[in-house]
Protein backbone atom coordinates (compact mmCIF):
# COMPACT_ATOMS: atom_id res chain seq x y z
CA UNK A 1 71.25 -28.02 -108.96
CA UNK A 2 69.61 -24.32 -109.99
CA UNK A 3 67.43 -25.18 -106.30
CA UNK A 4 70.12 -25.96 -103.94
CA UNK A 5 71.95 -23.27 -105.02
CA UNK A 6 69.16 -21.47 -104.52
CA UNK A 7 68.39 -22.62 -101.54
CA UNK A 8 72.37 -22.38 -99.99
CA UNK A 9 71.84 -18.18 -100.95
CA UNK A 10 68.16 -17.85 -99.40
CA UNK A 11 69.88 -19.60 -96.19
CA UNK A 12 72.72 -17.67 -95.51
CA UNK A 13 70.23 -14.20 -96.16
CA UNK A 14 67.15 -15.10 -94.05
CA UNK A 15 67.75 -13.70 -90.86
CA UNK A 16 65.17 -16.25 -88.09
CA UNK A 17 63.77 -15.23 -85.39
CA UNK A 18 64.00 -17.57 -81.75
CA UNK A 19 60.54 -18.80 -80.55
CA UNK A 20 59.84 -19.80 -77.19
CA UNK A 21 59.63 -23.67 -75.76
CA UNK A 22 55.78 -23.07 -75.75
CA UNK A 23 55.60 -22.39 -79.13
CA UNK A 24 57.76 -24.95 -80.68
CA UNK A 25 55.79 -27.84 -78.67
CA UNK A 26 52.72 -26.55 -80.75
CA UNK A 27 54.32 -27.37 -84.04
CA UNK A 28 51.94 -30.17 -85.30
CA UNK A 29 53.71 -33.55 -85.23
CA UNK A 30 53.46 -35.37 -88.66
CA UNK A 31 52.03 -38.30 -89.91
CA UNK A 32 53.65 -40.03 -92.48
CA UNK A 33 53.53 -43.42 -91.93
CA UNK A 34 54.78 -46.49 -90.41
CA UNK A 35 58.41 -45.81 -91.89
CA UNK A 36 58.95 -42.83 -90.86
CA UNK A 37 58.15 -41.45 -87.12
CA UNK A 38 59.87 -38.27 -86.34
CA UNK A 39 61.46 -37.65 -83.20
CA UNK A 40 59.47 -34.95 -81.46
CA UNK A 41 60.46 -31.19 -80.38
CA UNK A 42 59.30 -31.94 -77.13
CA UNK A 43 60.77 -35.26 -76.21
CA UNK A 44 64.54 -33.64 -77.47
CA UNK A 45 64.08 -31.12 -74.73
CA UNK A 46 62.88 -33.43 -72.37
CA UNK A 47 65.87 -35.59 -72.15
CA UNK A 48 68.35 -32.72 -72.78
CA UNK A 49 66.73 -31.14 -69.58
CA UNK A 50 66.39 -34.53 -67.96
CA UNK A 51 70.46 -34.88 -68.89
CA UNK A 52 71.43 -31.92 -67.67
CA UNK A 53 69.85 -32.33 -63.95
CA UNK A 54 71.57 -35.91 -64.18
CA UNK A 55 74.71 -34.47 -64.18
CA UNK A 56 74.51 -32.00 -62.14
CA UNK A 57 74.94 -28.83 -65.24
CA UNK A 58 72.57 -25.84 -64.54
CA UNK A 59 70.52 -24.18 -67.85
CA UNK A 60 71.36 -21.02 -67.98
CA UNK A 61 69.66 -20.18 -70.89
CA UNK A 62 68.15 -21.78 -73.91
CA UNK A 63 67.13 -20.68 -77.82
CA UNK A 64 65.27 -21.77 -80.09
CA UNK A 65 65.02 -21.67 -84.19
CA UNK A 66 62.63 -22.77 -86.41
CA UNK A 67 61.80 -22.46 -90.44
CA UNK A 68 59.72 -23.42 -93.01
CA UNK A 69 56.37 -23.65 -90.95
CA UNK A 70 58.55 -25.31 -87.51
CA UNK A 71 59.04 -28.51 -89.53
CA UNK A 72 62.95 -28.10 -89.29
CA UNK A 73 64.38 -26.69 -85.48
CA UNK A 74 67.61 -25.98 -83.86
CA UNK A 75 67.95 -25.95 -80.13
CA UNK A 76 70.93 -23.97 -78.22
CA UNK A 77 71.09 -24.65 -74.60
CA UNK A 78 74.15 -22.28 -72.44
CA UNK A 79 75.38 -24.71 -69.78
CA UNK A 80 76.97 -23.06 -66.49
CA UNK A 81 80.07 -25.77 -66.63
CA UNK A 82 83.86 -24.74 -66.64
CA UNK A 83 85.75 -22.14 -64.78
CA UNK A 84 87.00 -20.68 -67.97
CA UNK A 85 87.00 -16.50 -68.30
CA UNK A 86 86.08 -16.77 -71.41
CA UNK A 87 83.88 -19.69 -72.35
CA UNK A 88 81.04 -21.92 -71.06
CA UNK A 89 79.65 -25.36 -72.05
CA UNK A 90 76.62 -25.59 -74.98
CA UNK A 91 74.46 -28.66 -76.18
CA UNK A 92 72.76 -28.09 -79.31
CA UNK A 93 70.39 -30.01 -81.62
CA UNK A 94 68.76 -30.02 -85.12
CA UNK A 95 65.94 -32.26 -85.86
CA UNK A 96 62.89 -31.99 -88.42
CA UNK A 97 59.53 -33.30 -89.32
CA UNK A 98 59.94 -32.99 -93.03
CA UNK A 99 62.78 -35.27 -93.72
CA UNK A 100 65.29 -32.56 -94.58
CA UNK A 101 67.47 -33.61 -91.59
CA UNK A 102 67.99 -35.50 -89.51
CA UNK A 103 68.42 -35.85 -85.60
CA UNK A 104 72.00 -34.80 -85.02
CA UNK A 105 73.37 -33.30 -81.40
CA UNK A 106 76.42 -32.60 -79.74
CA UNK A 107 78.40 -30.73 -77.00
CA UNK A 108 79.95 -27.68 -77.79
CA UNK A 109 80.94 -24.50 -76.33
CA UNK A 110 79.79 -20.73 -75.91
CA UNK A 111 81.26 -17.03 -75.57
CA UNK A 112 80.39 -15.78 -72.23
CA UNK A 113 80.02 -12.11 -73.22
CA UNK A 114 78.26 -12.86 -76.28
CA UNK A 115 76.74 -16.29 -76.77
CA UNK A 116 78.87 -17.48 -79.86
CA UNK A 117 78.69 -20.64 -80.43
CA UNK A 118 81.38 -22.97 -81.24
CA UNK A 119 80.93 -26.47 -82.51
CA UNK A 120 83.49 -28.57 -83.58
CA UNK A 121 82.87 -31.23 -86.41
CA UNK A 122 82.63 -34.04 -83.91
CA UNK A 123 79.08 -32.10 -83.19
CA UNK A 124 77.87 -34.30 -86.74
CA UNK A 125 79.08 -37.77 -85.10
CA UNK A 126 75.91 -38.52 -84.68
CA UNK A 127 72.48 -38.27 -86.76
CA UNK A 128 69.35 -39.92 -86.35
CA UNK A 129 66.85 -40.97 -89.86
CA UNK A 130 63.70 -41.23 -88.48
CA UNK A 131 62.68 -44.88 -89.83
CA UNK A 132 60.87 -46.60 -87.32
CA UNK A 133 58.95 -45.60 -84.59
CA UNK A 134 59.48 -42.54 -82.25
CA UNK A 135 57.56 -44.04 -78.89
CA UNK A 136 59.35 -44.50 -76.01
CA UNK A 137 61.17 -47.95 -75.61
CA UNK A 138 61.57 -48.43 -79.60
CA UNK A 139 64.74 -47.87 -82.04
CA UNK A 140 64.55 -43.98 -82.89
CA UNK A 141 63.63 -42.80 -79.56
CA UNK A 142 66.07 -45.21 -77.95
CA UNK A 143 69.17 -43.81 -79.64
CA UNK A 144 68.27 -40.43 -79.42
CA UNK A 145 68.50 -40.74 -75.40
CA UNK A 146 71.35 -42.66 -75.87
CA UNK A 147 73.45 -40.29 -77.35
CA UNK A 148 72.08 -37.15 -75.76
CA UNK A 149 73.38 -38.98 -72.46
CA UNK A 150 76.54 -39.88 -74.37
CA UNK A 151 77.18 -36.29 -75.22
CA UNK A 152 76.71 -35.44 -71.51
CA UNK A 153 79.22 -37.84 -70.70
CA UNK A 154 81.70 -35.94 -73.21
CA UNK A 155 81.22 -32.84 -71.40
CA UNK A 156 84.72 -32.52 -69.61
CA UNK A 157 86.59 -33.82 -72.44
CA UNK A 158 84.95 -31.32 -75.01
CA UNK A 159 85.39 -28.43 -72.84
CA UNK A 160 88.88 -28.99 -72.36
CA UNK A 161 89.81 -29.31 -75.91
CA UNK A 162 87.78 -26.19 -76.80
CA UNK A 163 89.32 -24.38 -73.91
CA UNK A 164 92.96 -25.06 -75.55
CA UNK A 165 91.22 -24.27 -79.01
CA UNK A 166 89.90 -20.57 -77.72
CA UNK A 167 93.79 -20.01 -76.05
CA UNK A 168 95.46 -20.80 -79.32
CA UNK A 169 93.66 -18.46 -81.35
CA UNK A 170 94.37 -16.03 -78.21
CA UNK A 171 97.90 -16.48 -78.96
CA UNK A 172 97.62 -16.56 -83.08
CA UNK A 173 97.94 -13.39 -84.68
CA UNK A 174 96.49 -12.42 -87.83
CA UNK A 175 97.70 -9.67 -90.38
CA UNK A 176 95.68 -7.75 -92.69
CA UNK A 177 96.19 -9.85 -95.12
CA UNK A 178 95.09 -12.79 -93.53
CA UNK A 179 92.18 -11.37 -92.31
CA UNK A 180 91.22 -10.80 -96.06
CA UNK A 181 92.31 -14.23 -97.50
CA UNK A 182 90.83 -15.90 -94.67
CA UNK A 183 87.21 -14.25 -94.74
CA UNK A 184 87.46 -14.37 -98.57
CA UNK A 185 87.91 -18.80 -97.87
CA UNK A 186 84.93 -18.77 -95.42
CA UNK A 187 82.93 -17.17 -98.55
CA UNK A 188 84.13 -19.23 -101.28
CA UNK A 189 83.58 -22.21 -98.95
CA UNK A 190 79.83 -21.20 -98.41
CA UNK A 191 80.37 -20.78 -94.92
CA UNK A 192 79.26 -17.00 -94.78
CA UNK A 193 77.23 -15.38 -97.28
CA UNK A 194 77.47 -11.59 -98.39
CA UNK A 195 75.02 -10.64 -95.70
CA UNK A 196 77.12 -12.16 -92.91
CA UNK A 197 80.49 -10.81 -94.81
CA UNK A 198 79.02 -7.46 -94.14
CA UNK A 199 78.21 -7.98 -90.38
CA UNK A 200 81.62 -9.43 -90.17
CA UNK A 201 83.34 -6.82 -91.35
CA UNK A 202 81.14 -4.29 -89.36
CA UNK A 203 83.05 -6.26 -86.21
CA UNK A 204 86.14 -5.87 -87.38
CA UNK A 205 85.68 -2.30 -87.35
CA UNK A 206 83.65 -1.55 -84.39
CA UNK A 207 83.56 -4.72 -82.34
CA UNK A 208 80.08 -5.66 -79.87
CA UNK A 209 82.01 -7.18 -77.73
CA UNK A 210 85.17 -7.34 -76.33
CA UNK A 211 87.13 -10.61 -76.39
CA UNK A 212 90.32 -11.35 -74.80
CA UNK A 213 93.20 -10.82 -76.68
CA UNK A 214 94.40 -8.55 -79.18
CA UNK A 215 92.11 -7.26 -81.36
CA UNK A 216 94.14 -8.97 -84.87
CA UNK A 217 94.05 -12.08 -82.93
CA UNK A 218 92.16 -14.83 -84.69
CA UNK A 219 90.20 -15.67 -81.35
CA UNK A 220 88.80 -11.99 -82.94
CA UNK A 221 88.16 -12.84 -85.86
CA UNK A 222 86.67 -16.14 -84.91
CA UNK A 223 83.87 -14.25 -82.90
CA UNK A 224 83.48 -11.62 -85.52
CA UNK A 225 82.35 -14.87 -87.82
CA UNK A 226 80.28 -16.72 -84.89
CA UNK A 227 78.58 -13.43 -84.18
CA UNK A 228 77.53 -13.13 -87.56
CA UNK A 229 76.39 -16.91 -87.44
CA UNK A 230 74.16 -16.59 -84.50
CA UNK A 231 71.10 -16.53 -86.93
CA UNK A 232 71.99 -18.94 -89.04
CA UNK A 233 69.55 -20.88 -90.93
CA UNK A 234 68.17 -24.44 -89.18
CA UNK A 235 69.04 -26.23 -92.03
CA UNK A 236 72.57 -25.35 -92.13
CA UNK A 237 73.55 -23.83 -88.29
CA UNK A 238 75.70 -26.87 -87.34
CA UNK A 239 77.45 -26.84 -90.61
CA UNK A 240 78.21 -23.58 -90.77
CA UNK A 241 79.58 -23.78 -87.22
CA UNK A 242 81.82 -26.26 -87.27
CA UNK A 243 83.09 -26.08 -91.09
CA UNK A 244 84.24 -22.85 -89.75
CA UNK A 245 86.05 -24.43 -86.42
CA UNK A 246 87.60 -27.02 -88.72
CA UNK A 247 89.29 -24.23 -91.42
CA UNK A 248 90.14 -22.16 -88.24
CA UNK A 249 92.23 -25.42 -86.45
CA UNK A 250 93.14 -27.35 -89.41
CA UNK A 251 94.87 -23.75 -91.28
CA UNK A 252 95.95 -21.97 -88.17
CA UNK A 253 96.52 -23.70 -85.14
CA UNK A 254 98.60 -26.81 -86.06
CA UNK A 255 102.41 -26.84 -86.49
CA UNK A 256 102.04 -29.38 -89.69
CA UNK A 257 99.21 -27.05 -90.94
CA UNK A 258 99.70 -26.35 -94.92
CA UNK A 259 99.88 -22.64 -95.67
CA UNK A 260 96.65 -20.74 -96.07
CA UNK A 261 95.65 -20.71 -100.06
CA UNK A 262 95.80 -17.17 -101.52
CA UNK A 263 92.36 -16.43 -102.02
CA UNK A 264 91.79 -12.88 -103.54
CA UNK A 265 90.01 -10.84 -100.78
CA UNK A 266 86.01 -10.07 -101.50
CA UNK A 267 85.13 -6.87 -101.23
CA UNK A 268 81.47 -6.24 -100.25
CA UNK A 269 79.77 -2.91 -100.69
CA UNK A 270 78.71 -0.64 -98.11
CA UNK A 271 74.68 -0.67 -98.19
CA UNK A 272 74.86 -4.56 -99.76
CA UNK A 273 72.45 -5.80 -97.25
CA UNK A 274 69.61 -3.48 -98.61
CA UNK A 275 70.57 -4.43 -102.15
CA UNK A 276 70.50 -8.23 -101.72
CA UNK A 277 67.32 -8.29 -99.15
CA UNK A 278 65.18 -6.56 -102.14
CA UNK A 279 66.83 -8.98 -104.74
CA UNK A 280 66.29 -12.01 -103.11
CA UNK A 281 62.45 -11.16 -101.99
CA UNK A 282 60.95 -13.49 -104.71
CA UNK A 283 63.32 -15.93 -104.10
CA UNK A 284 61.77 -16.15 -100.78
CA UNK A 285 58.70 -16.43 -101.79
CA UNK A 286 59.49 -19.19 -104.31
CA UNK A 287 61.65 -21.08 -101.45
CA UNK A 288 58.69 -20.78 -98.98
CA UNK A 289 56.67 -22.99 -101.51
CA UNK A 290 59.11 -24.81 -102.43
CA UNK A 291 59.55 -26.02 -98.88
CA UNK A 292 55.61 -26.88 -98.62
CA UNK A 293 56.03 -29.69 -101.55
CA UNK A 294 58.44 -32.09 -98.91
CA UNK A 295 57.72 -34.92 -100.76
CA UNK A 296 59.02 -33.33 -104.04
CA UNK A 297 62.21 -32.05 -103.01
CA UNK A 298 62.94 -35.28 -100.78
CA UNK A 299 62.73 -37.08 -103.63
CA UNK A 300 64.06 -34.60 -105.93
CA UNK A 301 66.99 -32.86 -104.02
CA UNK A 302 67.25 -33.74 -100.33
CA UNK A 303 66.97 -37.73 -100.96
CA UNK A 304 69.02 -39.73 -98.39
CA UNK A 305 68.65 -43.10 -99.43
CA UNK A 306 70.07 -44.61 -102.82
CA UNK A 307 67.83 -46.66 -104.36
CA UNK A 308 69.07 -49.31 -103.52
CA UNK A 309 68.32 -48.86 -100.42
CA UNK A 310 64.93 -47.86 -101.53
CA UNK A 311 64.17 -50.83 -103.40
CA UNK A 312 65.00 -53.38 -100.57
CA UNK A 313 62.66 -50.78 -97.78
CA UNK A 314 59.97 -51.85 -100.85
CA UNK A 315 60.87 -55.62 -101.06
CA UNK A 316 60.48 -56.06 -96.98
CA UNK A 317 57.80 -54.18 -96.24
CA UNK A 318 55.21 -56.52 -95.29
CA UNK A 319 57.89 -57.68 -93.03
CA UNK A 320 57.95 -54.77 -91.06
CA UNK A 321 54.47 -54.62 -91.32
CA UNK A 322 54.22 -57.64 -89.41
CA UNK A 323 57.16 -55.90 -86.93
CA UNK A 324 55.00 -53.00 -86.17
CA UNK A 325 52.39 -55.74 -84.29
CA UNK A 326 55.47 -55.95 -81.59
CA UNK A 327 55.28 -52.68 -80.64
């Protein structure tokens, strides 16, 4: 428990840099096996580009994240689809070579002025373990076309329902003191950390950008948070993003939605971010090697399958040893 926890704080303070297309395709591909083929950087980006063209949706724009030596990514792509003032249509993507995640993807939609993200939790609906093989024409490579296209297919309907999203937190205003008990929720609730409370709160007071709207409207303060998201960690970017659309619509913008708890505001320091950078330096040393060992902390923290599950991949495995000679 002491290493997720640790892990959850190194997350939400590691700011990570974008790398180009080039330079993710030259992440070397692991080799772990006959049970486990990962689903590559390259052929993700192939078929979201390949997608794209199908339907007739321009790139405008792509980025990139990776951590922990490029064995876990994120992909953003900013989609010229909608007639919308205010927002456009985004794919993104996580995927991994180390086990720690899994293939997931989904549509979702971006800020014009800013490119904020927002991701709803339907974003999760699909995730990809990478057992079997990763070729084209077998299981893992199969579905992850599959649903890439599927998402593509979801475009207009997504787009619509973030559209009336974005114009009910237009019209939702927020007082002081829901400002505080709200950002103090999205703390407790480990969807910001104190870093990101900070830039937050820097927004409130001096906003990048200007949003439609008035400026206590939570369409606002829903930027303030995705701007402060923008570098969130791989491991936790789609989380993060749609946790935070799902308190936002669930608490705010339906009429049978309970009444916000009273969470006592937090109050970060001015300065903080110096403070908790030099705090948390060994920490990120100790979480850099800790992310070497895969095999430990797949087994020891991050393990997916029961085992159960574990014990019957065991009991069939000459089976699918004898599968593999089909392919």
């Amino acid at each position: 428990m002491l290493v997720v926890l640790s892990f959850h704080f190194y997350f939400k303070m590691k700011k990570i840099p974008s790398v180009t297309e080039q330079e993710l395709a030259t992440v070397t591909i692991p080799n772990h096996g006959k049970r486990y083929a990962p689903i590559t950087y390259t052929q993700i980006i192939s078929e979201v580009k390949r997608q794209a063209a199908a339907h007739g949706i321009d790139i405008v724009d792509s980025v990139y994240r990776t951590t922990a030596g490029g064995n876990i990514a994120t992909g953003q792509y900013f989609l010229n689809y909608g007639n919308d003032p205010d927002i456009k249509l985004m794919f993104a993507w996580t995927n991994s070579y180390n086990k720690m995640r899994r293939f997931s993807c989904g549509m979702g939609t971006y800020v014009s002025v800013c490119l904020n993200g927002m991701l709803t939790a339907d974003y999760s609906k699909y995730s990809r373990k990478h057992i079997g093989s990763a070729k084209k024409g077998n299981t893992a490579y199969a579905e992850m076309v599959d649903q890439i296209e599927e998402q593509f297919k979801l475009a207009s309907n997504v787009f619509a329902k973030m559209v009336q999203d974005k114009n009910s937190m237009i019209d939702r205003s927020l007082s002081n003191a829901e400002i505080n008990e709200l950002l103090g929720r999205l703390f407790m609730d480990d969807v910001v950390g104190s870093v990101q409370m900070n830039i937050v709160k820097q927004q409130i007071k001096a906003p990048a950008y200007t949003y439609s709207g008035d400026k206590n409207s939570l369409w606002h303060f829903y930027n303030h948070v995705t701007h402060a998201l923008k570098e969130e960690h791989p491991m936790t970017f789609d989380e993060a993003h749609y946790k935070l659309h799902e308190m936002i619509t669930k608490n705010y913008l339906t009429s049978t939605a309970a009444a916000p708890v009273n969470v006592q505001a937090v109050v970060v320091p001015e300065g903080d971010d110096t403070q908790l950078v030099e705090e948390f330096q060994q920490l990120d040393q100790e979480v850099d090697t800790i992310l070497e060992q895969e095999e430990t902390i797949t087994e020891s923290v991050f393990v997916e399958d029961s085992i159960e599950n574990v014990q019957q991949e065991n009991k069939t495995e000459e089976d699918d040893d004898l599968d593999w000679l089909n392919f």
